[in-house]
Protein backbone atom coordinates (compact mmCIF):
# COMPACT_ATOMS: atom_id res chain seq x y z
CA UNK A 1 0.00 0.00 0.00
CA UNK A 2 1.61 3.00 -1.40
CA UNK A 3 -0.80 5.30 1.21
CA UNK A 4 1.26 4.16 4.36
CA UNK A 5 0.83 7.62 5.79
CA UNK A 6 -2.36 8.75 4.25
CA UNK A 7 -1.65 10.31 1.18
CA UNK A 8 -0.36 10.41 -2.29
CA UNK A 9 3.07 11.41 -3.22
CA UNK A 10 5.01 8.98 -1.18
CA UNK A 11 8.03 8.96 -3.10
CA UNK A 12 10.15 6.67 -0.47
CA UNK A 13 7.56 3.83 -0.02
CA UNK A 14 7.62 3.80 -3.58
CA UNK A 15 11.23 3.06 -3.87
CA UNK A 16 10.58 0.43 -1.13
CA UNK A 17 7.70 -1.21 -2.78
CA UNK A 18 9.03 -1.48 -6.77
CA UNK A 19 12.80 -1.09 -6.50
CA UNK A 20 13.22 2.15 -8.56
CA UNK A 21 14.45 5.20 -7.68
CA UNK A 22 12.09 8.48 -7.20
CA UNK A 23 13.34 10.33 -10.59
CA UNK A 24 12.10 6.84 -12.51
CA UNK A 25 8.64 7.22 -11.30
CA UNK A 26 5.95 9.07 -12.95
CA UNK A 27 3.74 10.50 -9.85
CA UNK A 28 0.13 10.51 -10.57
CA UNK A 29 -0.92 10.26 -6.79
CA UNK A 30 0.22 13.67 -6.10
CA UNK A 31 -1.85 17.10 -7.98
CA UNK A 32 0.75 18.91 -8.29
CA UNK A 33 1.08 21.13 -11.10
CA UNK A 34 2.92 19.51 -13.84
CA UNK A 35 5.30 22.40 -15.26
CA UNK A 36 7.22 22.49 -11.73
CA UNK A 37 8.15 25.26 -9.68
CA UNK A 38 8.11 29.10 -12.02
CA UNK A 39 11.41 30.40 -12.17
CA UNK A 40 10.38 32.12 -9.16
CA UNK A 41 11.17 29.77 -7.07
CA UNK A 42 14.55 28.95 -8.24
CA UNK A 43 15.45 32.68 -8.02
CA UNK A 44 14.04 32.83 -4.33
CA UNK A 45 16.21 29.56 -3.60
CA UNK A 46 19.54 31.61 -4.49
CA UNK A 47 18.42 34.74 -3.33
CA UNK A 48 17.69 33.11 0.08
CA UNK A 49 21.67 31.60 0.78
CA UNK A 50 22.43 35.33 1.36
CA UNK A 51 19.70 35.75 4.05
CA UNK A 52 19.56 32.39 5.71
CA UNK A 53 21.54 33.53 8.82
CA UNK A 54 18.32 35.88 9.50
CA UNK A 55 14.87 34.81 11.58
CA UNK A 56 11.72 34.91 9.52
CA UNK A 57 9.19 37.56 9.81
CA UNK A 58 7.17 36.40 12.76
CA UNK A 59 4.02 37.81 11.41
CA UNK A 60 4.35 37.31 7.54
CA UNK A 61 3.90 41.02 6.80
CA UNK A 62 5.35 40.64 3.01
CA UNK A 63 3.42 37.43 2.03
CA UNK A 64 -0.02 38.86 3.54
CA UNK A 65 0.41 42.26 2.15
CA UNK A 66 0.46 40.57 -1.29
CA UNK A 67 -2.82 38.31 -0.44
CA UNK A 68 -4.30 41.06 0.69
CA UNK A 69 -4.15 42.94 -2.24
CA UNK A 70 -4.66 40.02 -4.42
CA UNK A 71 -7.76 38.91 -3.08
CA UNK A 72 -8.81 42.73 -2.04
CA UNK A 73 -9.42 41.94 1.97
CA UNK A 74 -8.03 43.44 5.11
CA UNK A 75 -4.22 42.16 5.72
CA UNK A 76 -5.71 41.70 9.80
CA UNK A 77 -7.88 38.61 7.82
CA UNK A 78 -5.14 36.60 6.68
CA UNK A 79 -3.72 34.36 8.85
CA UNK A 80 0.08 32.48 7.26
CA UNK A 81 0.44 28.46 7.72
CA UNK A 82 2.97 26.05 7.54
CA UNK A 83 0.81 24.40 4.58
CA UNK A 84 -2.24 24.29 4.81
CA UNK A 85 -2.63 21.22 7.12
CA UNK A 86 -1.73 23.34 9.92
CA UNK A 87 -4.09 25.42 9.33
CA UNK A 88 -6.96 22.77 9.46
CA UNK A 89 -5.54 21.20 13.11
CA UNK A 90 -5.47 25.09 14.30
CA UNK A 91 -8.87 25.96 13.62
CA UNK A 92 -10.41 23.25 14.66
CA UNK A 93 -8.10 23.25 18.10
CA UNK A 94 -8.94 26.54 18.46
CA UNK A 95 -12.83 26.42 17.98
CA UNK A 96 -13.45 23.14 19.09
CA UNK A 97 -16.34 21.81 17.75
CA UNK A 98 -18.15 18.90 19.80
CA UNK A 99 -19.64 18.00 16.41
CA UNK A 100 -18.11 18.37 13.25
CA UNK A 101 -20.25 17.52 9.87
CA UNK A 102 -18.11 15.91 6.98
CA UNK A 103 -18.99 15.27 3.66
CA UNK A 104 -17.35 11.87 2.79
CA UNK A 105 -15.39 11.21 0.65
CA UNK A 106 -13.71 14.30 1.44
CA UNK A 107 -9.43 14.30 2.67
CA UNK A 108 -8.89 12.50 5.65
CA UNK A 109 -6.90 15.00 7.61
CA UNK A 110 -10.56 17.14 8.36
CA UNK A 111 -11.54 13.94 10.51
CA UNK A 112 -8.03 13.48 12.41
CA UNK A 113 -8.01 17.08 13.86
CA UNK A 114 -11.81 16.60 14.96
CA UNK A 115 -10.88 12.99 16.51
CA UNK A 116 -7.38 14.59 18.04
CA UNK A 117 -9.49 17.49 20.12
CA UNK A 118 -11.80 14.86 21.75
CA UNK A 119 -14.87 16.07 19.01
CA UNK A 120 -17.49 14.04 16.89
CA UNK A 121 -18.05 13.67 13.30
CA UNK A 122 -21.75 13.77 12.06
CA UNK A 123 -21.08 12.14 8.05
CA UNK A 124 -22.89 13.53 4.95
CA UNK A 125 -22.39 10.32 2.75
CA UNK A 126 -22.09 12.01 -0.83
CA UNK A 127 -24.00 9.58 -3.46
CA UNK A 128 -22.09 8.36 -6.70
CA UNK A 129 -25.59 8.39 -8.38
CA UNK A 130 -25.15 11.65 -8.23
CA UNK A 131 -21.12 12.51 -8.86
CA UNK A 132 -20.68 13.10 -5.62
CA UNK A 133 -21.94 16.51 -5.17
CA UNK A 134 -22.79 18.31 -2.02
CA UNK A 135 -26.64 18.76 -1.89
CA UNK A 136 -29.16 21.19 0.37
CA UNK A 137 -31.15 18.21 1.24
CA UNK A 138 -27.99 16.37 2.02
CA UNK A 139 -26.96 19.35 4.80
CA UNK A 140 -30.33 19.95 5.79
CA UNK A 141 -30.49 16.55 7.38
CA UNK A 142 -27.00 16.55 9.25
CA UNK A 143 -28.36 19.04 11.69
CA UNK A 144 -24.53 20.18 12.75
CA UNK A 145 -23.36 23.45 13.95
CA UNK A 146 -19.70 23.20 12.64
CA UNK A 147 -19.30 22.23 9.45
CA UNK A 148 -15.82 21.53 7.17
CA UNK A 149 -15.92 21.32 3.23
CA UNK A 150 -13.62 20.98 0.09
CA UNK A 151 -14.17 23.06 -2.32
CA UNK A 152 -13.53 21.52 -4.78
CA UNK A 153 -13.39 18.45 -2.59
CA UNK A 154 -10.78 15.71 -2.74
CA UNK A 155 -10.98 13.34 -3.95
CA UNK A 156 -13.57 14.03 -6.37
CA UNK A 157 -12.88 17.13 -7.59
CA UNK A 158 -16.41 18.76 -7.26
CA UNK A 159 -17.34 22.48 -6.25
CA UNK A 160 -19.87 23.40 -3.78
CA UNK A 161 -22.29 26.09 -4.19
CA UNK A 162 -21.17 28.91 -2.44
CA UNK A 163 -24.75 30.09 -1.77
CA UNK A 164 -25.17 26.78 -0.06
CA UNK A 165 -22.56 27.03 2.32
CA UNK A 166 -23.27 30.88 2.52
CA UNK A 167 -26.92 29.45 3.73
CA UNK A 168 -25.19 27.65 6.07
CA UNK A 169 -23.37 30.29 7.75
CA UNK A 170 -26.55 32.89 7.72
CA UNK A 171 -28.55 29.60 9.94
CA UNK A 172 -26.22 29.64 12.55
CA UNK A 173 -23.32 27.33 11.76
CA UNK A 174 -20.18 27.82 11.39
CA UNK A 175 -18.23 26.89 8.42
CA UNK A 176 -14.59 26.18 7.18
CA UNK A 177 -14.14 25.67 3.61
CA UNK A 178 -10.72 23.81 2.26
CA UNK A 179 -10.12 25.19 -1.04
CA UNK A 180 -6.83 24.42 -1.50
CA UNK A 181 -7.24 23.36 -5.03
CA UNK A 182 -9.57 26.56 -6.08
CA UNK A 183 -6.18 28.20 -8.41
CA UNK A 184 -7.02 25.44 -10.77
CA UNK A 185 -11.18 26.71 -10.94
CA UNK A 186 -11.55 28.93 -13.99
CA UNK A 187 -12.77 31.80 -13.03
CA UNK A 188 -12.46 31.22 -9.31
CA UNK A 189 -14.05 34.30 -8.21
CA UNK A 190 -17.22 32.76 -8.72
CA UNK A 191 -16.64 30.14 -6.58
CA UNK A 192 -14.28 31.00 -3.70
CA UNK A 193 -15.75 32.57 -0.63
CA UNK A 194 -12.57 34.30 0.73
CA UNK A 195 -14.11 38.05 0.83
CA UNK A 196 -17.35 36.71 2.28
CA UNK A 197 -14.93 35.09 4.78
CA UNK A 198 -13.01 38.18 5.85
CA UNK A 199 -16.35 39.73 7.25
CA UNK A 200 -18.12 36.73 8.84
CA UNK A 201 -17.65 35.82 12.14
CA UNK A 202 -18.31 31.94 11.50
CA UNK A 203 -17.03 31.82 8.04
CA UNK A 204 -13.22 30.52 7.56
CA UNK A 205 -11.32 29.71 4.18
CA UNK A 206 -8.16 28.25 3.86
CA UNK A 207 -5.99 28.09 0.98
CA UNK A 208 -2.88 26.39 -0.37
CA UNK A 209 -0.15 27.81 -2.05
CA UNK A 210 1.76 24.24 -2.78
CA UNK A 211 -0.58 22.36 -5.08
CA UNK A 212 -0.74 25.25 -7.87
CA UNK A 213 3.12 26.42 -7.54
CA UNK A 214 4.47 23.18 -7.63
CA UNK A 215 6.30 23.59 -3.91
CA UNK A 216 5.15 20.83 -1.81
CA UNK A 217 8.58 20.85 0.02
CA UNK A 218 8.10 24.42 1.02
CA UNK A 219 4.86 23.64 3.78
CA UNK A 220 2.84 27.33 3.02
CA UNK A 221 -0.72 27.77 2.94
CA UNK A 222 -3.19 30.88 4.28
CA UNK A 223 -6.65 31.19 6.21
CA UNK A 224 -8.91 33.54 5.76
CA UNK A 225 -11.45 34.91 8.67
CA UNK A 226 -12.64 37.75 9.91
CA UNK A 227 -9.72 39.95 11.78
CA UNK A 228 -10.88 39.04 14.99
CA UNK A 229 -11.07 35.52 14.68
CA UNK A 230 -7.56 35.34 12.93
CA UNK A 231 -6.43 37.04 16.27
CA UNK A 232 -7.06 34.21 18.40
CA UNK A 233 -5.84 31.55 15.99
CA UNK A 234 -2.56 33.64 15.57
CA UNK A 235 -2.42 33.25 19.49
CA UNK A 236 -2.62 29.77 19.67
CA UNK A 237 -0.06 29.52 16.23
CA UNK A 238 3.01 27.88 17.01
CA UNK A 239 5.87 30.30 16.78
CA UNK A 240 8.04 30.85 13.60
CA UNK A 241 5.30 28.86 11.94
CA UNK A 242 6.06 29.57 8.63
CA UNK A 243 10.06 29.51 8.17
CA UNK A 244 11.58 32.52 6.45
CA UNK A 245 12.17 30.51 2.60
CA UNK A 246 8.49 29.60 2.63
CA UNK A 247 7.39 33.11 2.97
CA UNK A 248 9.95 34.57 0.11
CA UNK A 249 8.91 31.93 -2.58
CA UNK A 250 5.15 32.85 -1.50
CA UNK A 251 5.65 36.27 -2.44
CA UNK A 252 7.79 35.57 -5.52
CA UNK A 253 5.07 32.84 -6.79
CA UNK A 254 2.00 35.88 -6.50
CA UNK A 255 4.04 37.37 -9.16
CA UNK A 256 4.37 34.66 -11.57
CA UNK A 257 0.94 36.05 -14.12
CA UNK A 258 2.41 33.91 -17.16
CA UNK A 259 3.38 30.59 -15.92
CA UNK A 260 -0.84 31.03 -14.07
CA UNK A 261 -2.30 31.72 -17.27
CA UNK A 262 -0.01 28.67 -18.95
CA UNK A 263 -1.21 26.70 -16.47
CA UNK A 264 -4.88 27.54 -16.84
CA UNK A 265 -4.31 26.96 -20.76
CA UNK A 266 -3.20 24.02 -20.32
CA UNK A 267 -5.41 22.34 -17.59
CA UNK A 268 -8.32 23.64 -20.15
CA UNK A 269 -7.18 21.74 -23.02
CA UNK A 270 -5.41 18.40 -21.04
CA UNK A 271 -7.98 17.87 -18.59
CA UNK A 272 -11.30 16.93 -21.01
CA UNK A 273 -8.56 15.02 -23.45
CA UNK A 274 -7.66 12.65 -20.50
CA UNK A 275 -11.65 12.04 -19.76
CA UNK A 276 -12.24 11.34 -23.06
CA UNK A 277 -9.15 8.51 -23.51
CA UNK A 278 -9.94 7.08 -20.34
CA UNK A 279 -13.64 6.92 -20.98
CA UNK A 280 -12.43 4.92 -24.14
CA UNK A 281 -10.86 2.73 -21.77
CA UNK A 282 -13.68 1.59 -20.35
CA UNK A 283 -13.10 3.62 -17.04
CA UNK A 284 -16.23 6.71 -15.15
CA UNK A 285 -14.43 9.52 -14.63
CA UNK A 286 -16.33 11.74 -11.88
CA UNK A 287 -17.34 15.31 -13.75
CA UNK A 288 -15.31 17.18 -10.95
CA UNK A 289 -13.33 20.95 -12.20
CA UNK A 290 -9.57 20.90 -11.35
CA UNK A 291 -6.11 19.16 -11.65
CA UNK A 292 -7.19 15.42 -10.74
CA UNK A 293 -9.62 12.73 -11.88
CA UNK A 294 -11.85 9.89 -9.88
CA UNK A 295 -12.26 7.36 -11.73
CA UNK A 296 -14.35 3.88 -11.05
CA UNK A 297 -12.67 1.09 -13.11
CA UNK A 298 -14.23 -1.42 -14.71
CA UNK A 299 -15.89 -4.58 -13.18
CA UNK A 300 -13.49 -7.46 -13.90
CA UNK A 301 -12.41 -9.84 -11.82
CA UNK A 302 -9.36 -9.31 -9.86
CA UNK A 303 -9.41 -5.93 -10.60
CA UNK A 304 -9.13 -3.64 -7.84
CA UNK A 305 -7.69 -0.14 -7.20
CA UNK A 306 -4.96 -1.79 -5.04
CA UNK A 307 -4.17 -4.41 -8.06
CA UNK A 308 -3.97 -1.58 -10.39
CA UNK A 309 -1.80 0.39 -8.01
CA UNK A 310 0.42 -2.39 -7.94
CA UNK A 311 0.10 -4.06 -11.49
CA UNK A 312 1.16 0.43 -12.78
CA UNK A 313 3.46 0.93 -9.48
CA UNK A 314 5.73 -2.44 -11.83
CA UNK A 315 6.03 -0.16 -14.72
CA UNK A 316 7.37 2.80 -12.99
CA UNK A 317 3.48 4.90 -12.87
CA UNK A 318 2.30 5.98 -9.71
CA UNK A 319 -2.02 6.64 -9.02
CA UNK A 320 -3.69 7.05 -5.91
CA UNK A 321 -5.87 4.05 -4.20
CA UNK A 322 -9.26 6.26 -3.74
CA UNK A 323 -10.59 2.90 -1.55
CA UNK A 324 -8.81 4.55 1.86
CA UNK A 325 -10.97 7.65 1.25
CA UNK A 326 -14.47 7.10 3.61
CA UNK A 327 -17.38 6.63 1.40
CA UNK A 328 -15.34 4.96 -1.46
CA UNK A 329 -14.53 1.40 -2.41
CA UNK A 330 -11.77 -0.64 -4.10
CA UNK A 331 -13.15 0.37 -7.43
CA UNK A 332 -12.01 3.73 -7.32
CA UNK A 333 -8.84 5.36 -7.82
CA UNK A 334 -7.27 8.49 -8.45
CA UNK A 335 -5.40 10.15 -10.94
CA UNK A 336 -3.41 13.43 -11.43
CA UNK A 337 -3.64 15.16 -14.85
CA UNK A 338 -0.21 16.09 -16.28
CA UNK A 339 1.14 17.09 -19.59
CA UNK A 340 0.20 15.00 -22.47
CA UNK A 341 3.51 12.86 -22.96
CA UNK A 342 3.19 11.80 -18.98
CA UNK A 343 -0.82 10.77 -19.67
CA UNK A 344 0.20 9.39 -22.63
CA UNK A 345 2.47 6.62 -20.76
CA UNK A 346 -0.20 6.55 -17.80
CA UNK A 347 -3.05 5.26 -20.83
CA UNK A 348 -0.53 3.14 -22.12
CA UNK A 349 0.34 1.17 -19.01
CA UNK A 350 -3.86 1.32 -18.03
CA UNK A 351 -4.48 -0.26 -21.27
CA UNK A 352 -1.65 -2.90 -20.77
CA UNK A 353 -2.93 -3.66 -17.08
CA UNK A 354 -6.56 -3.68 -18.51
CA UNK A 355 -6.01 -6.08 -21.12
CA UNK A 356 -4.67 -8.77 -18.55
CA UNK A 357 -7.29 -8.55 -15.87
CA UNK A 358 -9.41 -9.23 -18.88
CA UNK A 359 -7.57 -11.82 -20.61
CA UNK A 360 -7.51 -13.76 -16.94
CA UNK A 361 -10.95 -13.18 -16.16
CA UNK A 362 -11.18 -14.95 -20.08
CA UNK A 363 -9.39 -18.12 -19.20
């Protein structure tokens, strides 16, 4: 099982598990963006061996000034993480919610910081009948005051009607919405709730600034809230949070207009090209709107997401096993889309480990 800890990307359990090294694999278990890092980053990187002998800002004045001008909301509402899985474990520690309601399948680190502060989850079981989205009905019934979304969710890529979960917070509850993969949404502004968040009380957004950028090493990801929420969670922040490297390649990566606009290009054209050959293969791919599919393979016998993990892990391609996401099972999987040579080699070695499930299942 190449999700030993949880998630995708596990480069070392890899090399364990098949014998190669990292550089032979082709990762399609982590969404990262496929162009790598902008040249940014690798300016930022020598810029930085000048400056390393220096503490980081302790409040992230540079980084936040540029959010806050980006997204046009107070700098006092933005709140700097190490990555944005700090972030989730800080809000909920810091609000602690005695019942948290979680749409499954949805990314399994929302459930350990509930379970880790002593609360309880209340699940919204999304429906495949439906592709998995997030329904009024659906909320209506869970009857929770804290509530913690994706937007667009992972694993299945779907966006949630922002009225919904605006309804939500106007009714009482309070809501945090993840929506770390919203840079990938074209035009985002639509969708994301981050000014409604600076201004509501109960209303919390948290972003990522690895996924898009291509920096997973570098942990950095932001909240949103009002100002006087993000003043408590600041309180209970960890100091020197966010190191001082992290916050100078987040500045540098705000700047980077072409490589976004390449990127949206891209993801436009690549992403409905993939559904289309892997629909050929036989495989559903769930409708979802950013930089990753969910498929449900075929029914043939012996064919599982873990078989095809391993049976593509053999041949140097790495996909996610969706079956350790809640509300899944072993016929789903996941895959991340990446620039056409890469998906290209990832149909070639699905059609190879296709054709034998069904030429055993023929014998």
């Amino acid at each position: 099982m190449l999700e030993r800890y949880g998630h995708g990307g596990d480069l070392r359990t890899a090399e364990e598990t098949f014998g190669f090294p990292a550089r032979q694999f082709i990762d399609f278990s982590s969404n990262m963006n496929p162009f790598g890092p902008p040249d940014g980053v690798r300016r930022a990187l020598v810029h930085y061996a000048e400056q390393i002998d220096r503490y980081p800002d302790p409040a992230v004045r540079g980084l936040r000034a540029k959010l806050a001008r980006l997204h046009r909301v107070d700098e006092q509402s933005i709140l700097i993480g190490n990555g944005a899985a700090e972030l989730i474990d800080l809000v909920v520690r810091a609000l602690q919610p005695s019942v948290t309601a979680l749409a499954y399948p949805c990314f399994t680190e929302y459930g350990d910081a509930v379970l880790k502060t002593g609360g309880s989850i209340t699940p919204i079981m999304l429906s495949s009948d439906n592709s998995f989205l997030l329904t009024e009905p659906m909320v209506q019934e869970s009857e929770a005051n804290f509530y913690m979304i994706g937007s667009p969710n992972n694993p299945t890529g779907q966006l949630v009607d922002p009225s919904l979960l605006l309804k939500l917070v106007y009714s009482g509850a309070t809501v945090v919405v993840d929506e770390a993969f919203m840079d990938f949404v074209p035009e985002e502004d639509k969708h994301t709730l981050i000014r409604e968040a600076s201004v509501h009380e109960r209303l919390f957004v948290i972003r990522s600034m690895t996924k898009f950028y291509a920096v997973p090493g570098i942990r950095l990801g932001y909240m949103v809230g009002s100002p006087e929420q993000i003043a408590g969670l600041r309180r209970l922040q960890v100091p020197w949070s966010v190191n001082s490297l992290a916050q100078q390649i987040g500045e540098a990566v705000l700047e980077e207009k072409e490589y976004a606009a390449r990127t949206m290009d891209w993801l436009l054209e690549e992403r409905p090209w993939l559904i289309g050959k892997l629909e050929e293969l036989g495989l559903r791919v769930i409708p979802g709107e950013v930089n990753y599919l969910l498929v449900q393979l075929p029914q043939l016998p012996g064919l599982t997401s873990a078989s095809l993990q391993y049976e593509m892990g053999r041949m140097g391609i790495l996909i996610r096993d969706a079956s350790h996401f809640i509300g899944l099972d072993e016929s789903y999987c996941r895959f991340a889309v990446k620039l056409r040579h890469q998906n290209e080699w990832l149909l070639e070695a699905l059609e190879r480990c296709l054709a034998q499930f069904r030429e055993s299942s023929a014998r």
